[in-house]
Protein backbone atom coordinates (compact mmCIF):
# COMPACT_ATOMS: atom_id res chain seq x y z
CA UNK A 1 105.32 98.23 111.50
CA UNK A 2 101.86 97.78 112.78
CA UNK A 3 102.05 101.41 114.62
CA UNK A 4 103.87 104.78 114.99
CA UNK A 5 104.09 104.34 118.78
CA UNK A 6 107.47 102.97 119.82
CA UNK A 7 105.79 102.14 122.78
CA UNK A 8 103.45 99.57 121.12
CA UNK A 9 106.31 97.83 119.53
CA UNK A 10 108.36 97.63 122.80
CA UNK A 11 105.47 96.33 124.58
CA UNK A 12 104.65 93.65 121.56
CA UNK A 13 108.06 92.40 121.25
CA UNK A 14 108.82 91.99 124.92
CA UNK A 15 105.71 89.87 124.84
CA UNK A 16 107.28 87.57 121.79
CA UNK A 17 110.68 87.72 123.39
CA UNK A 18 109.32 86.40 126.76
CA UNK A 19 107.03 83.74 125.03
CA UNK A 20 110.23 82.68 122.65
CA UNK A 21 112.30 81.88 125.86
CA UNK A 22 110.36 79.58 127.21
CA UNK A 23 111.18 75.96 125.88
CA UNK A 24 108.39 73.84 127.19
CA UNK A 25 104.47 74.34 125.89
CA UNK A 26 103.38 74.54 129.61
CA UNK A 27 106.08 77.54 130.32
CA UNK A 28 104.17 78.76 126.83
CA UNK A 29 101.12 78.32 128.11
CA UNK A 30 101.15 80.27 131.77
CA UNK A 31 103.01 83.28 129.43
CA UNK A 32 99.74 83.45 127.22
CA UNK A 33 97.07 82.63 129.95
CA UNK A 34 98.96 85.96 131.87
CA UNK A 35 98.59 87.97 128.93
CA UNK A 36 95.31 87.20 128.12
CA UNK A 37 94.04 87.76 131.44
CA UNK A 38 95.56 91.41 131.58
CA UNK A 39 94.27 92.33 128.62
CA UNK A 40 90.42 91.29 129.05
CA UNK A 41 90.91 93.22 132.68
CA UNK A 42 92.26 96.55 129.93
CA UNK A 43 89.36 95.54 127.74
CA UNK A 44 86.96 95.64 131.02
CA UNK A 45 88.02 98.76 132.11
CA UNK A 46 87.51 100.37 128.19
CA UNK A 47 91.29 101.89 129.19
CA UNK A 48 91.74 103.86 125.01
CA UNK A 49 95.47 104.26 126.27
CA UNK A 50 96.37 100.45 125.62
CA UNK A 51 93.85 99.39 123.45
CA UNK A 52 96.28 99.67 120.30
CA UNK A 53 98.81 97.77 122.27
CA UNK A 54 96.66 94.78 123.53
CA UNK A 55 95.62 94.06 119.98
CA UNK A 56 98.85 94.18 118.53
CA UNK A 57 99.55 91.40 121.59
CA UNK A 58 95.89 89.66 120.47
CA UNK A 59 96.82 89.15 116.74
CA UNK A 60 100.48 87.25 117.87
CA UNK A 61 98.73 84.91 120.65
CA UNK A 62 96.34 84.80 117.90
CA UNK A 63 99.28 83.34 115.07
CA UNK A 64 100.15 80.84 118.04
CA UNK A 65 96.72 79.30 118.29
CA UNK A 66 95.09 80.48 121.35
CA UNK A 67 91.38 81.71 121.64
CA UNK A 68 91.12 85.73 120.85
CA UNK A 69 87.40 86.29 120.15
CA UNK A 70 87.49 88.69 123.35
CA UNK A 71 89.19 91.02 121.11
CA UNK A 72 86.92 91.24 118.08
CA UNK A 73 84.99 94.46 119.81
CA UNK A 74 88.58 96.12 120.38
CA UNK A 75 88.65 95.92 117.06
CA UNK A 76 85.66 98.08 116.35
CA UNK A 77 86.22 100.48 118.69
CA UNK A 78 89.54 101.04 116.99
CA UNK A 79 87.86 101.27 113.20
CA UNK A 80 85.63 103.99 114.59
CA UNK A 81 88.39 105.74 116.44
CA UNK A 82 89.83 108.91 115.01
CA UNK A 83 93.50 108.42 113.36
CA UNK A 84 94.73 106.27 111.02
CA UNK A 85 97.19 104.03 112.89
CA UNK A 86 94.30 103.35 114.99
CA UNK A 87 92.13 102.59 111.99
CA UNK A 88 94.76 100.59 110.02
CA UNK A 89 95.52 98.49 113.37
CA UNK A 90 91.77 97.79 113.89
CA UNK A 91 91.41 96.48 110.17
CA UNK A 92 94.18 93.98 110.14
CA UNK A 93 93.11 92.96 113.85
CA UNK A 94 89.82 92.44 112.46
CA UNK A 95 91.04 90.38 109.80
CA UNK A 96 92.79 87.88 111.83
CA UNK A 97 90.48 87.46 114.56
CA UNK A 98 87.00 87.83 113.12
CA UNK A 99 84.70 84.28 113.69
CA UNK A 100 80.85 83.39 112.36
CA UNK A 101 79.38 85.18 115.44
CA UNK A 102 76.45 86.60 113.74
CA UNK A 103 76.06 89.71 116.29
CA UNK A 104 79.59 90.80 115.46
CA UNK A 105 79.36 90.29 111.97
CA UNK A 106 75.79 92.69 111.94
CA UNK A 107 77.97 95.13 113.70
CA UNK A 108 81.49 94.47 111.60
CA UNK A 109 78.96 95.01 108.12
CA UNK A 110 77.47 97.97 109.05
CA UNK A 111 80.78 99.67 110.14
CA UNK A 112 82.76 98.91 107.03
CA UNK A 113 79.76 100.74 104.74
CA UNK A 114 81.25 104.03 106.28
CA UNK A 115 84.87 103.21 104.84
CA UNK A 116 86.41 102.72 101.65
CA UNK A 117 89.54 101.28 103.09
CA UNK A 118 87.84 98.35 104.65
CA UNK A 119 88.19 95.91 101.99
CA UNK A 120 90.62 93.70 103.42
CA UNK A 121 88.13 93.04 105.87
CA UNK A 122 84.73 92.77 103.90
CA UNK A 123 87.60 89.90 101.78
CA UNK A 124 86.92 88.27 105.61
CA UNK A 125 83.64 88.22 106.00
CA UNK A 126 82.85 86.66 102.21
CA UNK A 127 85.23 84.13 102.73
CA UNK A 128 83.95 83.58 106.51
CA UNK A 129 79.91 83.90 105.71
CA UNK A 130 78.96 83.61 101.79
CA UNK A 131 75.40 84.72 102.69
CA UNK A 132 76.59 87.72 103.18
CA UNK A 133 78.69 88.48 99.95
CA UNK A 134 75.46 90.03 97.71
CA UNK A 135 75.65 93.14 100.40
CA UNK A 136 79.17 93.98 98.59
CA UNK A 137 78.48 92.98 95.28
CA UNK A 138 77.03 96.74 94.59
CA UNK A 139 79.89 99.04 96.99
CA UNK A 140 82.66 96.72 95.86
CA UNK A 141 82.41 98.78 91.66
CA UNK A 142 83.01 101.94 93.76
CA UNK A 143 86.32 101.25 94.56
CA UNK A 144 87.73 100.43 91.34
CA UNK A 145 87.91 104.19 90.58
CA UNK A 146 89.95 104.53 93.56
CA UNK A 147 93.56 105.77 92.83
CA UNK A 148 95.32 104.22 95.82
CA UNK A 149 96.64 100.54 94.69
CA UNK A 150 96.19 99.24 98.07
CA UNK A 151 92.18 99.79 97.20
CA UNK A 152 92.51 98.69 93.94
CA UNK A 153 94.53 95.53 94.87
CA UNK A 154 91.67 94.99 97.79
CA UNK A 155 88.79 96.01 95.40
CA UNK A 156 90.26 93.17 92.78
CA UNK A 157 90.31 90.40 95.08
CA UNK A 158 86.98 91.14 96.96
CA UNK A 159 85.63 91.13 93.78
CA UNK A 160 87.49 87.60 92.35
CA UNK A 161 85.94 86.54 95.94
CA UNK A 162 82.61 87.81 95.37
CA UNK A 163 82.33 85.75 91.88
CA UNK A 164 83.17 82.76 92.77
CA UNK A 165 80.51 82.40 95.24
CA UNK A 166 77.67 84.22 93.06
CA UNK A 167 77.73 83.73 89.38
CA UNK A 168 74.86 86.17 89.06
CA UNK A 169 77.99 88.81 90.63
CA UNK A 170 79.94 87.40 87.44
CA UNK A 171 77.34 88.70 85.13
CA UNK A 172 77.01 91.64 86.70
CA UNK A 173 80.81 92.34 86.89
CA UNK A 174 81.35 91.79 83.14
CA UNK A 175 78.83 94.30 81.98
CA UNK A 176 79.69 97.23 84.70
CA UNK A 177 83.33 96.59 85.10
CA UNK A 178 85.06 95.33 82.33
CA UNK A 179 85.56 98.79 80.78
CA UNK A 180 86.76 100.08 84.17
CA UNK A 181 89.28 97.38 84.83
CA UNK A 182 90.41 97.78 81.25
CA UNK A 183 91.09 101.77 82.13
CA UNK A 184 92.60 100.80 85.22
CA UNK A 185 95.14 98.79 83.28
CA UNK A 186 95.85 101.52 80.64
CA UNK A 187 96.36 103.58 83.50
CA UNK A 188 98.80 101.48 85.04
CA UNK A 189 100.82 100.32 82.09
CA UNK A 190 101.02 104.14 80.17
CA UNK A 191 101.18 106.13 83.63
CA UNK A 192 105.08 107.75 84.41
CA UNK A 193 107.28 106.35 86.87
CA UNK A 194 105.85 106.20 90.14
CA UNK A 195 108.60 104.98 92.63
CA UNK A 196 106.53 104.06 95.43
CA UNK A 197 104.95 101.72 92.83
CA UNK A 198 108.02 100.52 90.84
CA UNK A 199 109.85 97.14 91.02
CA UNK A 200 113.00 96.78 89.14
CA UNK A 201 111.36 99.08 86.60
CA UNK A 202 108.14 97.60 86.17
CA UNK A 203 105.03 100.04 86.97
CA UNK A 204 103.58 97.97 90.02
CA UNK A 205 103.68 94.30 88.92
CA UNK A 206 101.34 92.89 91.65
CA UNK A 207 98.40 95.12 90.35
CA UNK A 208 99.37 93.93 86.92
CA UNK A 209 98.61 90.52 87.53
CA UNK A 210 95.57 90.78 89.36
CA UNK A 211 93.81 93.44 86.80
CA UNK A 212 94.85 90.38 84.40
CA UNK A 213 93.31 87.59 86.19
CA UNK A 214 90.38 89.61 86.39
CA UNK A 215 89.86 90.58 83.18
CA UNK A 216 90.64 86.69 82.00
CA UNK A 217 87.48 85.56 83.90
CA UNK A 218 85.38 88.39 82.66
CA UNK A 219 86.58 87.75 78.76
CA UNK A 220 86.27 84.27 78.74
CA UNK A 221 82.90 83.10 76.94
CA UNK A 222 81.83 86.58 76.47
CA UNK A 223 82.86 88.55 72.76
CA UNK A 224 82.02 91.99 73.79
CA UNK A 225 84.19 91.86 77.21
CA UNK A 226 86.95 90.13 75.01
CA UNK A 227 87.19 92.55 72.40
CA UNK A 228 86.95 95.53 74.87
CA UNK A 229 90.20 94.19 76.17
CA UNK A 230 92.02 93.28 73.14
CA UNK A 231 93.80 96.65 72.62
CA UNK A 232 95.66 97.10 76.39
CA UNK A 233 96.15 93.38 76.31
CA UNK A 234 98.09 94.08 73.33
CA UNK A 235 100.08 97.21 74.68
CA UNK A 236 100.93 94.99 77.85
CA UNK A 237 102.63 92.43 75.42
CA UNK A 238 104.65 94.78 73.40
CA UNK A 239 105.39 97.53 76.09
CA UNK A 240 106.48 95.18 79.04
CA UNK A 241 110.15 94.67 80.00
CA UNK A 242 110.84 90.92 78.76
CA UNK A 243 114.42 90.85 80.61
CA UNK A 244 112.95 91.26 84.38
CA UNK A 245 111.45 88.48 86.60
CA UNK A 246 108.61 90.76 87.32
CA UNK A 247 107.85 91.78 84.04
CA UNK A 248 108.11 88.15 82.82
CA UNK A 249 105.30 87.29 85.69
CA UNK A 250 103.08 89.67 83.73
CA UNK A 251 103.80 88.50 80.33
CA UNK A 252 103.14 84.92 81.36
CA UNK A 253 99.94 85.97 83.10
CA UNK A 254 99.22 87.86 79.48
CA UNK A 255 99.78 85.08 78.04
CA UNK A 256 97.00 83.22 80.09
CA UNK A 257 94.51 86.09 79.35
CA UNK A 258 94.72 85.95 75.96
CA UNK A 259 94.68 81.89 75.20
CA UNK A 260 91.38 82.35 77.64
CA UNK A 261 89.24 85.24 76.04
CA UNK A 262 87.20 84.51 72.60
CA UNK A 263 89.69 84.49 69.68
CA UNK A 264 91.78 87.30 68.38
CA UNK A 265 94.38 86.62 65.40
CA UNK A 266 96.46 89.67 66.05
CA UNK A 267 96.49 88.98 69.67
CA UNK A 268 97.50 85.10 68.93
CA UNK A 269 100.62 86.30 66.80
CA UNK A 270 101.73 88.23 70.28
CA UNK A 271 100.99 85.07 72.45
CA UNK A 272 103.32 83.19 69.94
CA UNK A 273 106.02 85.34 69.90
CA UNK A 274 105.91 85.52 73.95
CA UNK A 275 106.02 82.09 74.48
CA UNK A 276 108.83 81.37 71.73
CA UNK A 277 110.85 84.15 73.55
CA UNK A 278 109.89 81.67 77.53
CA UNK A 279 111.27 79.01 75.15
CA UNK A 280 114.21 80.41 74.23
CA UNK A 281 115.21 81.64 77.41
CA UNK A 282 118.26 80.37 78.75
CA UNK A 283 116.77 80.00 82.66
CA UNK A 284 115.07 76.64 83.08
CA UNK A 285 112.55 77.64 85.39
CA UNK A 286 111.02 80.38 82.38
CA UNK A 287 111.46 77.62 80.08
CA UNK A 288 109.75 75.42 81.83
CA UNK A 289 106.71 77.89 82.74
CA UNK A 290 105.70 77.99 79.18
CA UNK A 291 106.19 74.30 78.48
CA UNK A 292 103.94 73.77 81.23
CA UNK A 293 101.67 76.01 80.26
CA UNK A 294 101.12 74.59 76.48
CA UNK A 295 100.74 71.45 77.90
CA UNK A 296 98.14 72.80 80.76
CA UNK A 297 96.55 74.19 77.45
CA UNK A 298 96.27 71.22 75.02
CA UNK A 299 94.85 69.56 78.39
CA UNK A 300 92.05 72.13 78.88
CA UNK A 301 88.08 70.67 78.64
CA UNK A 302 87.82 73.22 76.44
CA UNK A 303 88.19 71.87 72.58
CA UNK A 304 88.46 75.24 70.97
CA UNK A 305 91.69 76.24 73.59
CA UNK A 306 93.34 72.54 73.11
CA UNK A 307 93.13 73.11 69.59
CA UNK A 308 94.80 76.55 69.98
CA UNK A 309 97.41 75.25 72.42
CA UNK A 310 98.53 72.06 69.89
CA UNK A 311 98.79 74.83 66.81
CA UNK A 312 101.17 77.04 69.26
CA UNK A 313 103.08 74.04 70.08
CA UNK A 314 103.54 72.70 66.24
CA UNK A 315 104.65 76.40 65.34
CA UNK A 316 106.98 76.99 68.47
CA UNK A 317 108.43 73.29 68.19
CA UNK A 318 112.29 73.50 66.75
CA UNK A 319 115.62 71.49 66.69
CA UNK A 320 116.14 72.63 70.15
CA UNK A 321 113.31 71.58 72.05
CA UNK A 322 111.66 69.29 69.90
CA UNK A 323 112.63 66.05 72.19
CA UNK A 324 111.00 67.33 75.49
CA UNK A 325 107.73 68.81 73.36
CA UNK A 326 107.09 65.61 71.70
CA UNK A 327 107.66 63.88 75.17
CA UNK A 328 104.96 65.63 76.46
CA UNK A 329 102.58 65.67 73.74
CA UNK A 330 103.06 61.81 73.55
CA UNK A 331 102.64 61.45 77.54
CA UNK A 332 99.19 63.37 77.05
CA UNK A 333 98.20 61.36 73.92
CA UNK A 334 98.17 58.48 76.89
CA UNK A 335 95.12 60.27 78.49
CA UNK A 336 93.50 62.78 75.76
CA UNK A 337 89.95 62.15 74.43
CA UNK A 338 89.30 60.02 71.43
CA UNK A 339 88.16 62.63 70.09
CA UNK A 340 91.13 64.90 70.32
CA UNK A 341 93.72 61.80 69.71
CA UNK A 342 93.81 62.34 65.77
CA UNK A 343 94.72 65.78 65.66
CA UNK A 344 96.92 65.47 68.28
CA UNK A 345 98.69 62.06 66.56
CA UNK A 346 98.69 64.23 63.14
CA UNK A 347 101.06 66.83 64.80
CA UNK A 348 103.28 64.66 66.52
CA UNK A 349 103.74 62.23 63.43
CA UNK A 350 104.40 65.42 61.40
CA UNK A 351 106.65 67.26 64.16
CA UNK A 352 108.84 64.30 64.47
CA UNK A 353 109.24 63.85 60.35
CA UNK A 354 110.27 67.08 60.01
CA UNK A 355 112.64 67.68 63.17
CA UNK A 356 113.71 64.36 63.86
CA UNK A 357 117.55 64.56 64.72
CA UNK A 358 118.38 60.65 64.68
CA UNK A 359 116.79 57.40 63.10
CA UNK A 360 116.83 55.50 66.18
CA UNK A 361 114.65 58.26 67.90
CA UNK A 362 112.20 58.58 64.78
CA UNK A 363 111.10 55.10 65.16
CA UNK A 364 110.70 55.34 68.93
CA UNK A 365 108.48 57.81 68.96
CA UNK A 366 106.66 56.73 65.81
CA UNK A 367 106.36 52.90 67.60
CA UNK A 368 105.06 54.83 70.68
CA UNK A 369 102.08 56.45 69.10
CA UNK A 370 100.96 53.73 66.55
CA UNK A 371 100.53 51.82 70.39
CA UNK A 372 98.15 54.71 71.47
CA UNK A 373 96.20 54.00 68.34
CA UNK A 374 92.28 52.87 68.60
CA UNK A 375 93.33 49.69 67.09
CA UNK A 376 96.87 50.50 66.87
CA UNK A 377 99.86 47.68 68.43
CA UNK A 378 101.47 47.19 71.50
CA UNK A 379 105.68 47.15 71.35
CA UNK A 380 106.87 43.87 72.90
CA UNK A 381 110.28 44.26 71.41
CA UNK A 382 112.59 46.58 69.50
CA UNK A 383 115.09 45.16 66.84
CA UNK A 384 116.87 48.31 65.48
CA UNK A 385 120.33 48.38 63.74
CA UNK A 386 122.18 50.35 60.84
CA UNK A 387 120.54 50.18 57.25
CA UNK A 388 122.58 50.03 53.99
CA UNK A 389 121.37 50.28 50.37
CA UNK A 390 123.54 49.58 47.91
CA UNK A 391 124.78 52.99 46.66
CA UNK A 392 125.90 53.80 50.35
CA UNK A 393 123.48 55.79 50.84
CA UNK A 394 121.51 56.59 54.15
CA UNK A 395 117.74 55.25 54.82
CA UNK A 396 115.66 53.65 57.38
CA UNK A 397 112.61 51.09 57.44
CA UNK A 398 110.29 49.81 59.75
CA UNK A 399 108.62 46.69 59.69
CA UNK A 400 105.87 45.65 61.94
CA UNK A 401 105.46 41.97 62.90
CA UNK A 402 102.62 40.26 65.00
CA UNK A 403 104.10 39.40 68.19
CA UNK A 404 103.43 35.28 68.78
CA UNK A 405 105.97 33.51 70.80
CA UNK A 406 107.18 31.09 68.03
CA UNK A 407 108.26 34.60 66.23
CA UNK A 408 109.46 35.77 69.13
CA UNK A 409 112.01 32.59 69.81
CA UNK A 410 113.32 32.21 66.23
CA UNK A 411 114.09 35.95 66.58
CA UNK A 412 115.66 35.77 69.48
CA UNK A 413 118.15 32.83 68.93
CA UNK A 414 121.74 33.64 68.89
CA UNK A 415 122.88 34.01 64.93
CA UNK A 416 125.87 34.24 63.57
CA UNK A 417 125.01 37.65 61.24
CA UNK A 418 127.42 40.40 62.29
CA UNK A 419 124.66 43.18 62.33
CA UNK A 420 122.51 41.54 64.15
CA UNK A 421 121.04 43.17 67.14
CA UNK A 422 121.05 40.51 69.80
CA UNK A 423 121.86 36.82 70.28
CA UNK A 424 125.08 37.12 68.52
CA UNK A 425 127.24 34.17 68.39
CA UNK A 426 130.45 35.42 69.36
């Protein structure tokens, strides 16, 4: 509901229903031009009685596509109004139909310093004028300590917002807010049930993830901020319900964290054992989450996180799901650096010894990566059959055989030998 005045809502939805009727645009159009034009004659006239109301109708013409920057000072004289409905009406209004007008941004800046609960809308005016992002960069640490999540999911973003378009306000976050956001977390993950927080058990997932994300740029390249974080990263992995979609959200957003901060051997083991357990799991689209994330991994620019990623896959690897892994680690050996292709080849060759559940596949896969060699061969053709030695026992061999064409014809010439793959003579 955007207000506690029935009123509002009647007026707002007779508005939709009479625009929804209409089936041409130019029926559309006359609906919105009338509307318009009655509210800048409200807006004229300062009438406070319908101010709420003609904004609510503002933000909907707004979602259709029509001009509403005659509404952007309705929204300021709601912010300063007394009330919150008022308030929370003239935030989100603000929001939606704030443009690069410099005078209105002056007046939107200075009016947001007053309030705590503006956030949303200082998240607008980065994203709509970067120049202006260093005045937050100082008010934004404030509101970390807030105990509302609404702030604190606000306060997160604004900041992820703020860092992207200043890495000076990168720097500065890791030293003055790592230890905060790393409280915050504890906070949220040892805190009792809060129900107004809670979904399907899990203490406020959507704060979770974004504390996480957080705290995965601020780790990452720095060994103080990592190892600040190391114990609640751990108490997230251990204490957080495995069985629930939410809780697997944070888990796999754990996951991220800790493959992204400097190394930690305890915290590895936990990655590991979370990513087995995605493996495991008998829904595809969890199963294929952490497939695609070991393979976004071993893909990374960074060498010291592909590294990390190929040892997870060559300990998680298993008679299950060892066809699909070595797929993928033999579609990225197509397109990995030189010098990442010999560890990489060294873990597939030994993954598909080891867990190989068929002859015919072994030397597939083994034919596919000598090709990816430096100097290695190109396949033209596959002769594969049954092998025999002469105590009955099984075995396999592979021979290799420069490709010319006379080769290629004698082999190819229909023969008489009863094992013989192709060309058989009856």
């Amino acid at each position: 509901m955007i207000g506690s005045d029935s009123s509002l809502l009647v007026a707002l939805r007779d508005m939709i229903r009479a625009i929804r009727a209409y089936k041409t645009v130019v029926e559309e159009h006359a609906v919105v031009r009338k509307e318009c034009a009655s509210i800048r004659a409200s807006v004229s006239d300062n009438d406070n009685d319908y101010r709420r109301r003609n904004l609510a109708k503002l933000m909907f013409i707004h979602m259709l596509g029509y001009p509403t920057y005659f509404g952007q000072m309705e929204c300021l004289k709601l912010i300063a109004a007394l009330g919150f409905p008022k308030k929370r009406i003239g935030y989100l209004g603000l929001m939606l139909l704030l443009d690069e007008r410099q005078e209105v941004l002056m007046l939107v800046t200075n009016s947001l310093k007053q309030y705590a609960l503006a956030t949303l809308c200082s998240i607008r005016i980065v994203k709509k004028v970067p120049d202006l992002a260093e005045n937050f960069v100082n008010p934004v640490v404030s509101l970390l300590t807030e105990k509302h999540h609404g702030v604190l999911l606000t306060a997160i973003q604004l900041c992820t917002d703020l860092y992207n378009l200043n890495e000076e306000a990168l720097e500065f976050f890791r030293k003055i807010c790592t230890e905060v956001l790393v409280k915050v977390l504890k906070d949220v993950v040892n805190n009792p049930y809060a129900p107004e927080y809670d979904v399907s058990g899990i203490a406020d997932p959507f704060l979770h993830i974004r504390l996480l994300r957080l705290l995965r740029v601020l780790g990452h390249g720095d060994v103080d901020a990592s190892d600040s974080m190391n114990d609640i990263l751990a108490q997230v992995a251990t204490k957080t319900e495995p069985n629930k979609n939410a809780g697997n959200a944070i888990l796999y957003e754990c996951v991220e964290t800790i493959m992204s901060i400097e190394d930690s051997s305890g915290l590895r083991v936990l990655e590991i054992n979370i990513l087995g357990r995605f493996l495991s799991n008998r829904d595809n689209n969890i199963r294929y989450v952490a497939l695609n994330m070991l393979m976004k991994a071993i893909s990374d620019s960074d060498a010291s996180i592909r590294k990390r990623a190929l040892e997870l896959v060559y300990l998680l690897v298993n008679e299950t799901n060892v066809k699909p892994l070595t797929k993928e680690l033999i579609d990225y050996l197509h397109v990995s650096d030189q010098d990442f292709k010999g560890d990489l080849t060294e873990k597939i060759c030994s993954i598909v010894e080891k867990l190989s559940p068929d002859k015919i596949w072994y030397i597939d896969q083994m034919l596919m990566v000598l090709s990816e060699l430096e100097h290695g061969v190109v396949v033209v053709t596959v002769y594969a059959g049954s092998f025999m030695t002469s105590l009955d026992m099984g075995a396999f061999s592979i021979s290799i055989i420069k490709a010319e064409q006379a080769i290629l014809q004698c082999l190819d010439v229909a023969a008489k030998a009863p094992h013989w793959p192709i060309g058989v003579d009856g």
